[in-house]
N, C-alpha and C. Protein backbone atom coordinates (compact mmCIF):
# COMPACT_ATOMS: atom_id res chain seq x y z
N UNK A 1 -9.92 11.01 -10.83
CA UNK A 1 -10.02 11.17 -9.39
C UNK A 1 -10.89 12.40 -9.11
N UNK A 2 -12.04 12.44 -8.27
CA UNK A 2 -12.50 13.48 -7.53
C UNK A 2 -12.02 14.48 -6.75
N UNK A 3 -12.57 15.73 -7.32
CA UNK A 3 -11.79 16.26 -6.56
C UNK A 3 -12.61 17.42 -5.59
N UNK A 4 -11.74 17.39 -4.54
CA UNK A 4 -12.94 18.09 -3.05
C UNK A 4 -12.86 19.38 -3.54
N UNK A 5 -14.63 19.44 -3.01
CA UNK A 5 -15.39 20.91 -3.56
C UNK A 5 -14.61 22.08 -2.42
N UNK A 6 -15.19 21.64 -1.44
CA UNK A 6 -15.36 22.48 -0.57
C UNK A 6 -14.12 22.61 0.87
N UNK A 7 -13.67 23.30 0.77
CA UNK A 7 -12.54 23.70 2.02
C UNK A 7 -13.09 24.01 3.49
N UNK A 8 -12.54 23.37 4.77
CA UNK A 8 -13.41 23.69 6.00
C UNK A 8 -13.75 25.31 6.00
N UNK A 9 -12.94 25.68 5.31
CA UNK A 9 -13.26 27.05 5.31
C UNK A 9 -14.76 27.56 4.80
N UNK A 10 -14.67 27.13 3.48
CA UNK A 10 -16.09 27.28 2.88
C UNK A 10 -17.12 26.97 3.66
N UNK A 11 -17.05 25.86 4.18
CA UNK A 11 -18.00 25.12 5.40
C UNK A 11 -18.60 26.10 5.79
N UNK A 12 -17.35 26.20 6.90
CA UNK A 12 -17.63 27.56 7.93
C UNK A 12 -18.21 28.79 8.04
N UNK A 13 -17.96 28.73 6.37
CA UNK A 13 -18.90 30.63 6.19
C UNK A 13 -19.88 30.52 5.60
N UNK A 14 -20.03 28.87 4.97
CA UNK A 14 -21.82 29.02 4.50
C UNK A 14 -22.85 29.71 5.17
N UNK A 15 -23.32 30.07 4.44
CA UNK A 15 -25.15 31.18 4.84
C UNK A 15 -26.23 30.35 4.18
N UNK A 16 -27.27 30.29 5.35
CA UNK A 16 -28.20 29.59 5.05
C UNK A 16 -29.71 30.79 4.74
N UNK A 17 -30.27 30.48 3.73
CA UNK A 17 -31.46 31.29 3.96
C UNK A 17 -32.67 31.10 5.14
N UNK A 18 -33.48 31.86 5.72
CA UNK A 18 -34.13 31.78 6.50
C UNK A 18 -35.66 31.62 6.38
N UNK A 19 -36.20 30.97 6.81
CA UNK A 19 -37.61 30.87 7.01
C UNK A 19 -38.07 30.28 8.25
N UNK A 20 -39.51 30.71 8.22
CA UNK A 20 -40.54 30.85 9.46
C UNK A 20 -40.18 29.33 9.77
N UNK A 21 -40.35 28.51 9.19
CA UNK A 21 -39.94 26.87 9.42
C UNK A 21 -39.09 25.47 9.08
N UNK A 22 -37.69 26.57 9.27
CA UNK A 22 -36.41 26.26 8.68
C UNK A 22 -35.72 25.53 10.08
N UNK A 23 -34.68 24.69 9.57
CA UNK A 23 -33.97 24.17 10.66
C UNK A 23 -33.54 25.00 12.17
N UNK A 24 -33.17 24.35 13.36
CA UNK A 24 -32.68 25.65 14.47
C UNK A 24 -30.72 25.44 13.64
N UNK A 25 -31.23 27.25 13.77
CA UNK A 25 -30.11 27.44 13.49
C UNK A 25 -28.49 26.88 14.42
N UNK A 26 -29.11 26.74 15.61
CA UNK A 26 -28.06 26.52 16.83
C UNK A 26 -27.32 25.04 16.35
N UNK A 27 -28.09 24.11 16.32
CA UNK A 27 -27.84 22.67 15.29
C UNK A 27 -27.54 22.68 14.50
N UNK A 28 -27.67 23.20 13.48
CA UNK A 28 -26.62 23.32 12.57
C UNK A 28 -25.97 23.81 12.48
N UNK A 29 -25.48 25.03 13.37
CA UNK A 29 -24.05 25.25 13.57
C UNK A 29 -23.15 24.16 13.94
N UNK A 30 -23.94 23.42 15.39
CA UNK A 30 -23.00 22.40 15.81
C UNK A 30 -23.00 21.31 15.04
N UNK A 31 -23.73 21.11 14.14
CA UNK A 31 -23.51 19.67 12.98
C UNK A 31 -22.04 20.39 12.07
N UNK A 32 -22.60 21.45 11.71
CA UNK A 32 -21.61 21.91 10.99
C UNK A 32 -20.02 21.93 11.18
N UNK A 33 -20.08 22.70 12.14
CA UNK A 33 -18.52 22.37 13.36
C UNK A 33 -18.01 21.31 13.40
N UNK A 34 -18.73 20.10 13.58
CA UNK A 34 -18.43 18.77 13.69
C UNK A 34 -18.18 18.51 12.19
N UNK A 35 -18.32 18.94 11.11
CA UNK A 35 -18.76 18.32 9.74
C UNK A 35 -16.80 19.13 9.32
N UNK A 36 -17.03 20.31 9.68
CA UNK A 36 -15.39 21.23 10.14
C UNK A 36 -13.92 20.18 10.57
N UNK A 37 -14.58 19.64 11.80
CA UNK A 37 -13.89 19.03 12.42
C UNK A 37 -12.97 17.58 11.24
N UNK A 38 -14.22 16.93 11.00
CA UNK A 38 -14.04 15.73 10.09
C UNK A 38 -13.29 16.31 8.94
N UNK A 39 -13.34 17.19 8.37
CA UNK A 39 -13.10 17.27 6.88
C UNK A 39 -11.41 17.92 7.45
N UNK A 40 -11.03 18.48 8.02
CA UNK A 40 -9.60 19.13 8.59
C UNK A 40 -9.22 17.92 8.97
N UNK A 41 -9.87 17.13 9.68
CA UNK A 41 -8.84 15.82 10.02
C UNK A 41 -9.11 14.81 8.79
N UNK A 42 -9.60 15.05 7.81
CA UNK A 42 -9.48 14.03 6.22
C UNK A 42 -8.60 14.72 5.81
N UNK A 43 -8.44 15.93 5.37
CA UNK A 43 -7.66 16.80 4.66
C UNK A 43 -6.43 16.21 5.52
N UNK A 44 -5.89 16.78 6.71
CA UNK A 44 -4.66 16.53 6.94
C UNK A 44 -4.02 14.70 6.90
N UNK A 45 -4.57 13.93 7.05
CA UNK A 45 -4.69 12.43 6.63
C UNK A 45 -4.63 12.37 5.07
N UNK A 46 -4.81 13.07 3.93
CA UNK A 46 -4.69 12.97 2.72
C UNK A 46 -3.55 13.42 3.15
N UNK A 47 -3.42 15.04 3.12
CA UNK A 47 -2.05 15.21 3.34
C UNK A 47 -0.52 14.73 3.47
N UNK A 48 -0.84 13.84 4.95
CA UNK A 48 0.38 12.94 5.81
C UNK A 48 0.48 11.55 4.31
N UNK A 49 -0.57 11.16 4.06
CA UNK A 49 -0.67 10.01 3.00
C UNK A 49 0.63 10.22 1.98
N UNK A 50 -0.19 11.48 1.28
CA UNK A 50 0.86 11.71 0.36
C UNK A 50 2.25 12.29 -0.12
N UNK A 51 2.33 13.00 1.35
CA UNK A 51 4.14 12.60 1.96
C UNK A 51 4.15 11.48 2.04
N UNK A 52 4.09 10.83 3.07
CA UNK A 52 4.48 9.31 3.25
C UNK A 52 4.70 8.85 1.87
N UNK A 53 3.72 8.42 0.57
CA UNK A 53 3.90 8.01 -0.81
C UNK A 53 5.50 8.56 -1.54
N UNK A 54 5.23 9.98 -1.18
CA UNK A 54 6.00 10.93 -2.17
C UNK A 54 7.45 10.23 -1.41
N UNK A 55 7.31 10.20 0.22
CA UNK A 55 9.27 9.70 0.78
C UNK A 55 9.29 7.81 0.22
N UNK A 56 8.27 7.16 0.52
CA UNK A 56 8.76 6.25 -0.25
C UNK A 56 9.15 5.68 -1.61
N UNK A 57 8.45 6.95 -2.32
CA UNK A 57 8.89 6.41 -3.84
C UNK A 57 10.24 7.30 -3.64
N UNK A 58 10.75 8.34 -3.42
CA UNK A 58 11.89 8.76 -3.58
C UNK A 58 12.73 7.60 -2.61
N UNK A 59 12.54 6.71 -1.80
CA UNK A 59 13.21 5.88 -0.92
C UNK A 59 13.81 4.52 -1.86
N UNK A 60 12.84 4.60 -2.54
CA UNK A 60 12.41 3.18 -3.81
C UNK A 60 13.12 3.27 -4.88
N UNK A 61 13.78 4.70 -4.95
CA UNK A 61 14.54 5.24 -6.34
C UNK A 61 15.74 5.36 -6.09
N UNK A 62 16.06 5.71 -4.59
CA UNK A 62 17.52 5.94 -4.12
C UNK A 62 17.94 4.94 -3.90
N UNK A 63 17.46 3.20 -3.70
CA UNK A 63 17.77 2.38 -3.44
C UNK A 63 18.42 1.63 -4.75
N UNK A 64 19.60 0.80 -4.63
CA UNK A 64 20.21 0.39 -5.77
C UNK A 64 19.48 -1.17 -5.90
N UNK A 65 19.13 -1.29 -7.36
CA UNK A 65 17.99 -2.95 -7.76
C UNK A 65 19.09 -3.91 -7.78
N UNK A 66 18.71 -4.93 -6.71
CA UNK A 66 18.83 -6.06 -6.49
C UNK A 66 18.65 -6.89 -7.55
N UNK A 67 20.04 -7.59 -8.29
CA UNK A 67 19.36 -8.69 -9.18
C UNK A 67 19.46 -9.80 -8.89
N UNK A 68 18.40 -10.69 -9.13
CA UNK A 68 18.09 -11.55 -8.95
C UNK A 68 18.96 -12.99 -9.75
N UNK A 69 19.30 -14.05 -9.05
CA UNK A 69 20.66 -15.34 -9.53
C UNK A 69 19.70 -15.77 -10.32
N UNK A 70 20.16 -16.43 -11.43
CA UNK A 70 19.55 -16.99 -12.33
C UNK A 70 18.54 -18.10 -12.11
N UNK A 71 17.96 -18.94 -12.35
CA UNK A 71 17.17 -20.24 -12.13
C UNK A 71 18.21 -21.40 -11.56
N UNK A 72 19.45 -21.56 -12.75
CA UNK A 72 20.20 -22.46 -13.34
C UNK A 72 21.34 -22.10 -11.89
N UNK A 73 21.26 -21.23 -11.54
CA UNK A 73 23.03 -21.09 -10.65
C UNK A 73 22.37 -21.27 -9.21
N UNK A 74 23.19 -22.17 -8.84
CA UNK A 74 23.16 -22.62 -7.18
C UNK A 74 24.24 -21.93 -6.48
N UNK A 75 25.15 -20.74 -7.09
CA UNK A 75 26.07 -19.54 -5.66
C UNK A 75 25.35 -19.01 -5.53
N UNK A 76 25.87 -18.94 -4.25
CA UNK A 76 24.46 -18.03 -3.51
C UNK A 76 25.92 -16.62 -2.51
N UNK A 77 25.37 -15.61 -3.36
CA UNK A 77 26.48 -14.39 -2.65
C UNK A 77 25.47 -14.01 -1.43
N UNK A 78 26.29 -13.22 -0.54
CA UNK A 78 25.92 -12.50 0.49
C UNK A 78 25.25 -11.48 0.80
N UNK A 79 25.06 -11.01 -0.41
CA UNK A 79 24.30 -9.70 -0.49
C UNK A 79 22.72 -9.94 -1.83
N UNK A 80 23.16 -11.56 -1.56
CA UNK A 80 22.03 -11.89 -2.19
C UNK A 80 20.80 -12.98 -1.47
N UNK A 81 19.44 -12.63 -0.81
CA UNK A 81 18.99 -13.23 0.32
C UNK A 81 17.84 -14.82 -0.38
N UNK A 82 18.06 -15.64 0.02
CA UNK A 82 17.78 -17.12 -0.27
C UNK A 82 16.69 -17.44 0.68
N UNK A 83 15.23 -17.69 -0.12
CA UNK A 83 14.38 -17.84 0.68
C UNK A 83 14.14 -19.76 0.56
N UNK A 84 13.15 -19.83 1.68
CA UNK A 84 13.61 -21.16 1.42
C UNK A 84 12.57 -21.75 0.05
N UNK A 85 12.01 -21.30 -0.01
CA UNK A 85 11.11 -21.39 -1.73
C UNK A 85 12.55 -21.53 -3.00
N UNK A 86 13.73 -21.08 -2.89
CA UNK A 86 14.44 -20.91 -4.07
C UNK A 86 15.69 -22.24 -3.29
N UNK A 87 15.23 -22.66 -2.10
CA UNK A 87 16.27 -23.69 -1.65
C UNK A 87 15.73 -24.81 -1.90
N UNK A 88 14.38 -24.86 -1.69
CA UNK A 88 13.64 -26.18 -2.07
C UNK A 88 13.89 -26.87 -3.66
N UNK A 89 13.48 -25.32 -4.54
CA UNK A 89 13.71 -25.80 -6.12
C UNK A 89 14.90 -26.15 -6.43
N UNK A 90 16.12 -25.29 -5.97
CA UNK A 90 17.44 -25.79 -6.00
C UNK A 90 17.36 -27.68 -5.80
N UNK A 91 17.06 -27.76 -4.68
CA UNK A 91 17.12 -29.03 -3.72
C UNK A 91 16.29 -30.51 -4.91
N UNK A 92 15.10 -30.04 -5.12
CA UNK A 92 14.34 -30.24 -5.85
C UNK A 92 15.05 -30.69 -7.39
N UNK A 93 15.71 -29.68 -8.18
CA UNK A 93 17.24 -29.61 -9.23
C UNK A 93 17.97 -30.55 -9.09
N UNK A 94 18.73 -30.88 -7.79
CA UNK A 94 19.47 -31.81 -7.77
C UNK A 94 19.20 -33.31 -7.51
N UNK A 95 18.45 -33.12 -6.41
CA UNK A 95 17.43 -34.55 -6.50
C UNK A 95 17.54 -35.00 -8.17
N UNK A 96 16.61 -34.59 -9.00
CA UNK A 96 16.44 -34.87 -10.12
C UNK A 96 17.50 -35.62 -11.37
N UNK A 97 18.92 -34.12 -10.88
CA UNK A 97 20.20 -34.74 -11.74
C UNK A 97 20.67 -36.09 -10.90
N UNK A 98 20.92 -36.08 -9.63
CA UNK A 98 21.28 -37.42 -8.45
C UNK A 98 20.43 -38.46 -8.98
N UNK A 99 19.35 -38.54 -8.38
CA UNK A 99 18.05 -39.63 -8.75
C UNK A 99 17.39 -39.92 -9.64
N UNK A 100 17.55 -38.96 -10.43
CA UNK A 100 16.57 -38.83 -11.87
C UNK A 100 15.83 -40.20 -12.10
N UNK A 101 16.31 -41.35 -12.63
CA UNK A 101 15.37 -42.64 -12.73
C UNK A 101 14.49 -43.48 -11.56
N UNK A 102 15.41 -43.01 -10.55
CA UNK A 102 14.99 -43.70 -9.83
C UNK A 102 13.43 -42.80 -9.44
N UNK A 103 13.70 -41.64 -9.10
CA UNK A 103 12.39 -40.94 -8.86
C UNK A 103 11.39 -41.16 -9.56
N UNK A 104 11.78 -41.48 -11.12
CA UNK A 104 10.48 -41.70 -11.98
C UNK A 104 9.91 -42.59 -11.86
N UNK A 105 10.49 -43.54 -11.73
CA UNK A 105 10.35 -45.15 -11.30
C UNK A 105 9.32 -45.11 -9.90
N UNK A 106 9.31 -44.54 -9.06
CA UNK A 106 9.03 -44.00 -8.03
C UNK A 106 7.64 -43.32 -7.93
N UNK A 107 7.55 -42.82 -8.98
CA UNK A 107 6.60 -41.73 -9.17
C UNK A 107 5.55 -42.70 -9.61
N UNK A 108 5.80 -43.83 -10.43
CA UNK A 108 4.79 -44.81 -11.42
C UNK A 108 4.42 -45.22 -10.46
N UNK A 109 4.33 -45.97 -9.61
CA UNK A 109 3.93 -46.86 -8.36
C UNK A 109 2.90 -45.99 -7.86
């Protein structure tokens, strides 16, 4: 990862050398300021980022892991959430043991 050179601070106190046909200095103050502006509002946006990261992984760790019902078991507890993707295959399971020949039979046609 890269890592930032320069602090708005540094920005701010750069010195430029001078010559007879060098930029106006007045403009690049105000580019600069503006260049100030951007990098304090990146910095604090990295910042907020990596709180935010740092409370959700500690959120992610305090939380107790959910395990997951086997393939094979159709109870379904309460504190365990059933999407309809794992109701279909269920559904799908029994069809198969219920109908089994007939579906195949079914399937050839």
């Amino acid at each position: 990862m890269a890592s930032i050179i320069f602090s708005a601070k540094d920005i701010f106190e750069q010195e430029f050398g001078r010559e007879v046909r060098g930029y106006s200095k007045v403009e690049v103050d105000e580019f600069l300021d503006d260049v100030i502006k951007d990098y304090e509002t990146y910095a604090a946006l990295v910042k907020s980022l990596r709180q935010e990261i740092a409370d959700l992984k500690s959120e992610l760790s305090s939380k107790p892991q959910v395990t997951t019902p086997q393939p094979d078991s159709i109870e379904v507890t309460s504190s365990t959430s059933v999407t309809n993707f794992d109701i279909l295959k269920r559904l799908n399971r029994l069809e198969k043991e219920v109908f089994g020949k007939q579906i195949l039979d079914n399937q050839d046609l």
